[in-house]
Protein backbone atom coordinates (compact mmCIF):
# COMPACT_ATOMS: atom_id res chain seq x y z
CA UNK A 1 -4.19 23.53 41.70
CA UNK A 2 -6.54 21.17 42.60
CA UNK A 3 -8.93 22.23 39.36
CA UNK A 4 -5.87 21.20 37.19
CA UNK A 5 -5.28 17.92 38.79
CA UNK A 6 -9.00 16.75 37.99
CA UNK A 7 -8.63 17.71 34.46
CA UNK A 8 -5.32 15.98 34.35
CA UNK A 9 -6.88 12.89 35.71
CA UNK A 10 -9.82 13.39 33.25
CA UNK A 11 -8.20 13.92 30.13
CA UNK A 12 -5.69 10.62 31.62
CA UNK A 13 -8.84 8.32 31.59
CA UNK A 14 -10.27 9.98 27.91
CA UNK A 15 -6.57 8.83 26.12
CA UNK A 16 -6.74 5.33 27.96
CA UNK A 17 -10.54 5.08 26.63
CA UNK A 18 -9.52 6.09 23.26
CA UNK A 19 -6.80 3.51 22.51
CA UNK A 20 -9.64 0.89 22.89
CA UNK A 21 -11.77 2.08 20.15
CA UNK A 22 -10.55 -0.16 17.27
CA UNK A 23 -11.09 -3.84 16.74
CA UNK A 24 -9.68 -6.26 13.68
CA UNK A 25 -13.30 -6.22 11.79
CA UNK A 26 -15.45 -9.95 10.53
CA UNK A 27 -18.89 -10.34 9.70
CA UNK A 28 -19.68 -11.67 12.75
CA UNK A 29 -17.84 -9.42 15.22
CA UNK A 30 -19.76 -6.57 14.43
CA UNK A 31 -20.46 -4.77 18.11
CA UNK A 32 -23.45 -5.09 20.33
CA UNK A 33 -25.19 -2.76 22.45
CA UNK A 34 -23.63 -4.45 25.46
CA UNK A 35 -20.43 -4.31 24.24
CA UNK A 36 -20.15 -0.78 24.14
CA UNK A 37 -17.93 0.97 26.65
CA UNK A 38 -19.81 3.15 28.52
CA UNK A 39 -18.20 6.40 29.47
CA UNK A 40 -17.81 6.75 33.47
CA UNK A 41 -20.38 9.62 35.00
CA UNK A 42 -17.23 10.78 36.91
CA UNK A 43 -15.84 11.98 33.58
CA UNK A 44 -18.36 13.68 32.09
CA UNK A 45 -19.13 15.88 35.15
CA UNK A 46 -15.95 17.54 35.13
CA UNK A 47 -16.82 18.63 31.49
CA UNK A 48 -19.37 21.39 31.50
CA UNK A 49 -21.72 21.81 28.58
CA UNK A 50 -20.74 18.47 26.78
CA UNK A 51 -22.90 16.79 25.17
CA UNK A 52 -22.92 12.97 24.38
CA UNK A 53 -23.76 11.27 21.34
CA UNK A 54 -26.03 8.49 20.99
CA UNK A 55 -23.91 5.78 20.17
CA UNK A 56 -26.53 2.82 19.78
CA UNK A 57 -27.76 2.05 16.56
CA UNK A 58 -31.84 3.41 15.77
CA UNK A 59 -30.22 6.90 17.01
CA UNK A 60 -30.37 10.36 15.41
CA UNK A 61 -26.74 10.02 14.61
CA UNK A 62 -26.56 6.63 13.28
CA UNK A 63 -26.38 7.07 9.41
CA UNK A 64 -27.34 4.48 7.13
CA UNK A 65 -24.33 2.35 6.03
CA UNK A 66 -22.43 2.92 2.90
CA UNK A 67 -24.65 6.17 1.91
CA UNK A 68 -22.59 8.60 0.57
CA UNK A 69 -22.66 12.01 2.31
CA UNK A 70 -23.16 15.29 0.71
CA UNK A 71 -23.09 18.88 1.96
CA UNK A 72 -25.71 20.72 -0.21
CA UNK A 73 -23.99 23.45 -2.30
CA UNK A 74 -20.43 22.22 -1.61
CA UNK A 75 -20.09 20.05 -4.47
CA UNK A 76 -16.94 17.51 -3.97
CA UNK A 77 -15.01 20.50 -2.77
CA UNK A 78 -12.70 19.95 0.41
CA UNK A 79 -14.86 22.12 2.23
CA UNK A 80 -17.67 19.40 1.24
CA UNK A 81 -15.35 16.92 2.81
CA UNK A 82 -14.65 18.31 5.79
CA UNK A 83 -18.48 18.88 6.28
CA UNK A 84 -19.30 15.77 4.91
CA UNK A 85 -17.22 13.72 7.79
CA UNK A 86 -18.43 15.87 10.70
CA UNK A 87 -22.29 15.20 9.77
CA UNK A 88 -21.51 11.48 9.83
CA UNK A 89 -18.93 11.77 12.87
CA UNK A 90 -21.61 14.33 15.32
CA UNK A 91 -23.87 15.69 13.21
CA UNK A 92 -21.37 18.71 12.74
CA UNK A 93 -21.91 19.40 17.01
CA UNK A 94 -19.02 20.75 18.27
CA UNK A 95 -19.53 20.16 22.23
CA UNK A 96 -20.26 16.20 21.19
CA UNK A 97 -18.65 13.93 23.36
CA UNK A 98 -19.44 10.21 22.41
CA UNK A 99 -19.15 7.60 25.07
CA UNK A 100 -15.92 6.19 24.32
CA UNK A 101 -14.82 9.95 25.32
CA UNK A 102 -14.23 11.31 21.19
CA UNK A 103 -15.26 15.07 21.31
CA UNK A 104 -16.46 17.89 18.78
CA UNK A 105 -17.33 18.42 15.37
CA UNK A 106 -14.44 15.82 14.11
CA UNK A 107 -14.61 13.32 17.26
CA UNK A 108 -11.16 13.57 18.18
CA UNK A 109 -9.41 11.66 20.65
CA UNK A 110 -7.28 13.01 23.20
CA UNK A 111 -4.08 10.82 21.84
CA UNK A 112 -4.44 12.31 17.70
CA UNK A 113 -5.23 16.12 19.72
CA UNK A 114 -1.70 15.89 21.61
CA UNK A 115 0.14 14.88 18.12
CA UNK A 116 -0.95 18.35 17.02
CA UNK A 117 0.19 20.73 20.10
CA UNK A 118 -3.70 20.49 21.76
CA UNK A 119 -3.88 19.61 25.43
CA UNK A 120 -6.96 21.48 26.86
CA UNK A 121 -9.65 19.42 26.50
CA UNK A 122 -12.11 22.54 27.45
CA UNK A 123 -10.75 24.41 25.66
CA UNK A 124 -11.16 22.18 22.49
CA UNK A 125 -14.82 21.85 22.97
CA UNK A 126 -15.36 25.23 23.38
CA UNK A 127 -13.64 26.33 20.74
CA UNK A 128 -15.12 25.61 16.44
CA UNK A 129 -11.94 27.61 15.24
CA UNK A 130 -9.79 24.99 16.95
CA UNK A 131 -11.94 22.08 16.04
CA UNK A 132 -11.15 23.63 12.21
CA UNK A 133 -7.43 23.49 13.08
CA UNK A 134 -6.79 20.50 14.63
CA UNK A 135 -9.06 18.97 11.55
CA UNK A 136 -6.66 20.67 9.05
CA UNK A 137 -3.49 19.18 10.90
CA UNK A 138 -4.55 16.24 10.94
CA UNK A 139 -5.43 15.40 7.94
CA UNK A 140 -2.11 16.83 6.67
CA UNK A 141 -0.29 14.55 9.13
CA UNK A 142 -2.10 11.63 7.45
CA UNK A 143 -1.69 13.00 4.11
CA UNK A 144 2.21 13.17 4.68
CA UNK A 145 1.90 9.17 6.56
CA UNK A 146 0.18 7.91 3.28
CA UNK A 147 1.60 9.74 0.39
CA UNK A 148 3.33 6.83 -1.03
CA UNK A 149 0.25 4.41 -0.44
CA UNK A 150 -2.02 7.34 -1.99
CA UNK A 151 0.47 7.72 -4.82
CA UNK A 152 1.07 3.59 -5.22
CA UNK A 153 -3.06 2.75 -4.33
CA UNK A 154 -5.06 5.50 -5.77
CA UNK A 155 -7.17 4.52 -8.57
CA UNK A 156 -7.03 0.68 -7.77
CA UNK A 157 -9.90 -1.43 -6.78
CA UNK A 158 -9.97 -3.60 -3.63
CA UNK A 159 -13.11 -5.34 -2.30
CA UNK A 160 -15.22 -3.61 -5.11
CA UNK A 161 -14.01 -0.55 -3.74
CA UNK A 162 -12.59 2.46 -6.13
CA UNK A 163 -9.80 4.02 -3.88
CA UNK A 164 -9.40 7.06 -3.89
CA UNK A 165 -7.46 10.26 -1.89
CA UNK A 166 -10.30 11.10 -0.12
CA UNK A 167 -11.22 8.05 1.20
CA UNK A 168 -7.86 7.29 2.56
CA UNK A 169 -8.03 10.55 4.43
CA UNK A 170 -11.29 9.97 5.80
CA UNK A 171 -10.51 6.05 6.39
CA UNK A 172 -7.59 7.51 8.46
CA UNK A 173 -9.08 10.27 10.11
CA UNK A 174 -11.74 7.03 11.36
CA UNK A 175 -9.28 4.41 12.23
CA UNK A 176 -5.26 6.18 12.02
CA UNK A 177 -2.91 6.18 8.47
CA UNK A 178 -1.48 3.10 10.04
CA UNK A 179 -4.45 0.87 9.61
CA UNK A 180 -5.34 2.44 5.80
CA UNK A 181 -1.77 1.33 5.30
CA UNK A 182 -2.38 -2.15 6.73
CA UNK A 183 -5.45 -2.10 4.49
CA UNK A 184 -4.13 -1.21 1.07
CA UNK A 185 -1.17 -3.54 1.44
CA UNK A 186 -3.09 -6.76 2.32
CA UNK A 187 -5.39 -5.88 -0.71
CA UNK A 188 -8.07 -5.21 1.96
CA UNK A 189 -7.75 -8.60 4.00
CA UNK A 190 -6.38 -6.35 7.24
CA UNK A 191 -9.90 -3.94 8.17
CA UNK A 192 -10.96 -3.02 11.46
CA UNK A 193 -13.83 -1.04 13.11
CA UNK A 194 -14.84 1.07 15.31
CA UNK A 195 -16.38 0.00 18.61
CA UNK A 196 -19.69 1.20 17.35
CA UNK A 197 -18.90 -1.23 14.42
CA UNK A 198 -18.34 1.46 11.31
CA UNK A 199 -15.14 -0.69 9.45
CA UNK A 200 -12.87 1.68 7.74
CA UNK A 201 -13.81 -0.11 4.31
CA UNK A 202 -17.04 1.96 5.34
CA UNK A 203 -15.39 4.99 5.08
CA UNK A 204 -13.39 4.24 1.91
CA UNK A 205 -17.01 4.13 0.13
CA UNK A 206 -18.53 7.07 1.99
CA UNK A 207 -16.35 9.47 1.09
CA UNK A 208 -14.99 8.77 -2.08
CA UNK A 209 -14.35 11.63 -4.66
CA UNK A 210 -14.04 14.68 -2.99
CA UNK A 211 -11.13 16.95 -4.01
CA UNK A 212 -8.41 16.88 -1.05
CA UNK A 213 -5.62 18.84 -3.04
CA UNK A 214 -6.22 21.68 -0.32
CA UNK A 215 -4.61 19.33 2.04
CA UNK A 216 -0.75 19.77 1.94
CA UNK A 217 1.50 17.42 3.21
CA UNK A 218 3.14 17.89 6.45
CA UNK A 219 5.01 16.15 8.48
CA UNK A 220 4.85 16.75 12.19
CA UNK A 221 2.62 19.76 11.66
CA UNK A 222 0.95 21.43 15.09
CA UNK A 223 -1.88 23.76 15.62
CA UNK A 224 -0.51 27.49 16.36
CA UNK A 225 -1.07 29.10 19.36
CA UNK A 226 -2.15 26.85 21.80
């Protein structure tokens, strides 16, 4: 009993750490070393065999802005896509755990796991066929939250910026369908970043072009047995 009231209080601190993440992005509020929110110790030593990812830019996981990302032998394939956002997101490491509390392959927060039926933190990071899952459901949920921005913005320009599926999908899966909305409908005025200061613009340019029709819209959908 008392084992499941720690991870309850963990897992209560990870969602209230996530819904800081995003910020209304300028040129000069780009984040700082300083201004990064640290993740408490008292966290992270309730959750064996994580491992967190350098956040701070001149790290092993920082990739150079705007380069595009490609998955050798994958082609533009949604495979390639999927791939293609976990290298940027963790360097495809599944027991990452970044210190605004995002885990896995996909750095999910705990607020986007619960809208697809996953609760079990642990059991998340332990688990790559879950990771594939919740990845899946997601990006269905946001497929089914944008289809009439996809349909209405998809092959228009904003910013210098070709839109396409596939970066709407990955600008979601970065900052929630909500905010892509926002975007597209203020002809890119509305864009926000991360804490670590990638702007979903960013991620409009990075991953342009793949082929998303694998994705099928649907609304609500959860992850089976969980």
């Amino acid at each position: 009993m008392k084992t499941k009231s720690i991870l309850f209080s963990v897992l209560t601190v990870l969602f209230v750490l996530a819904g800081y993440g995003f910020t209304t992005y300028t040129e000069t509020d780009k984040v700082t070393e300083h201004s990064v929110r640290i993740m408490p110790a008292a966290i992270t030593k309730f959750l064996p065999a994580l491992v967190l990812k350098p956040a701070i830019e001149g790290t092993e996981t920082i990739v150079e802005e705007n380069t595009v990302i490609t998955a050798p032998f994958l082609g533009n394939s949604y495979t390639a896509f999927k791939e293609a956002i976990a290298f940027k997101e963790s360097r495809g490491n599944y027991t990452s755990i970044n210190t605004l509390g995002y885990m896995g392959k996909y750095q999910f927060g705990i607020g986007t796991l619960e809208l697809v039926g996953i609760r079990n933190a642990e059991r998340f990071l332990n688990s790559p066929e879950l990771q594939e899952k919740a990845f899946d459901a997601n990006a269905a949920r946001n497929k089914w939250i944008l289809r009439k921005d996809i349909k209405r913005f998809v092959g228009t320009t904003i910013n210098g910026i070709r839109i396409t599926e596939s970066g709407m999908l990955a600008a979601a899966h970065l900052a929630g369908p909500g905010n892509v909305k926002k975007y597209v409908r203020s002809n890119g005025a509305y864009n926000v970043a991360d804490a670590y200061g990638t702007a979903l613009q960013d991620y409009l340019t990075i991953f342009a072009g793949y082929e998303v029709e694998a994705i099928r819209l649907r609304h609500g959908p959860k992850v089976d047995n969980i």
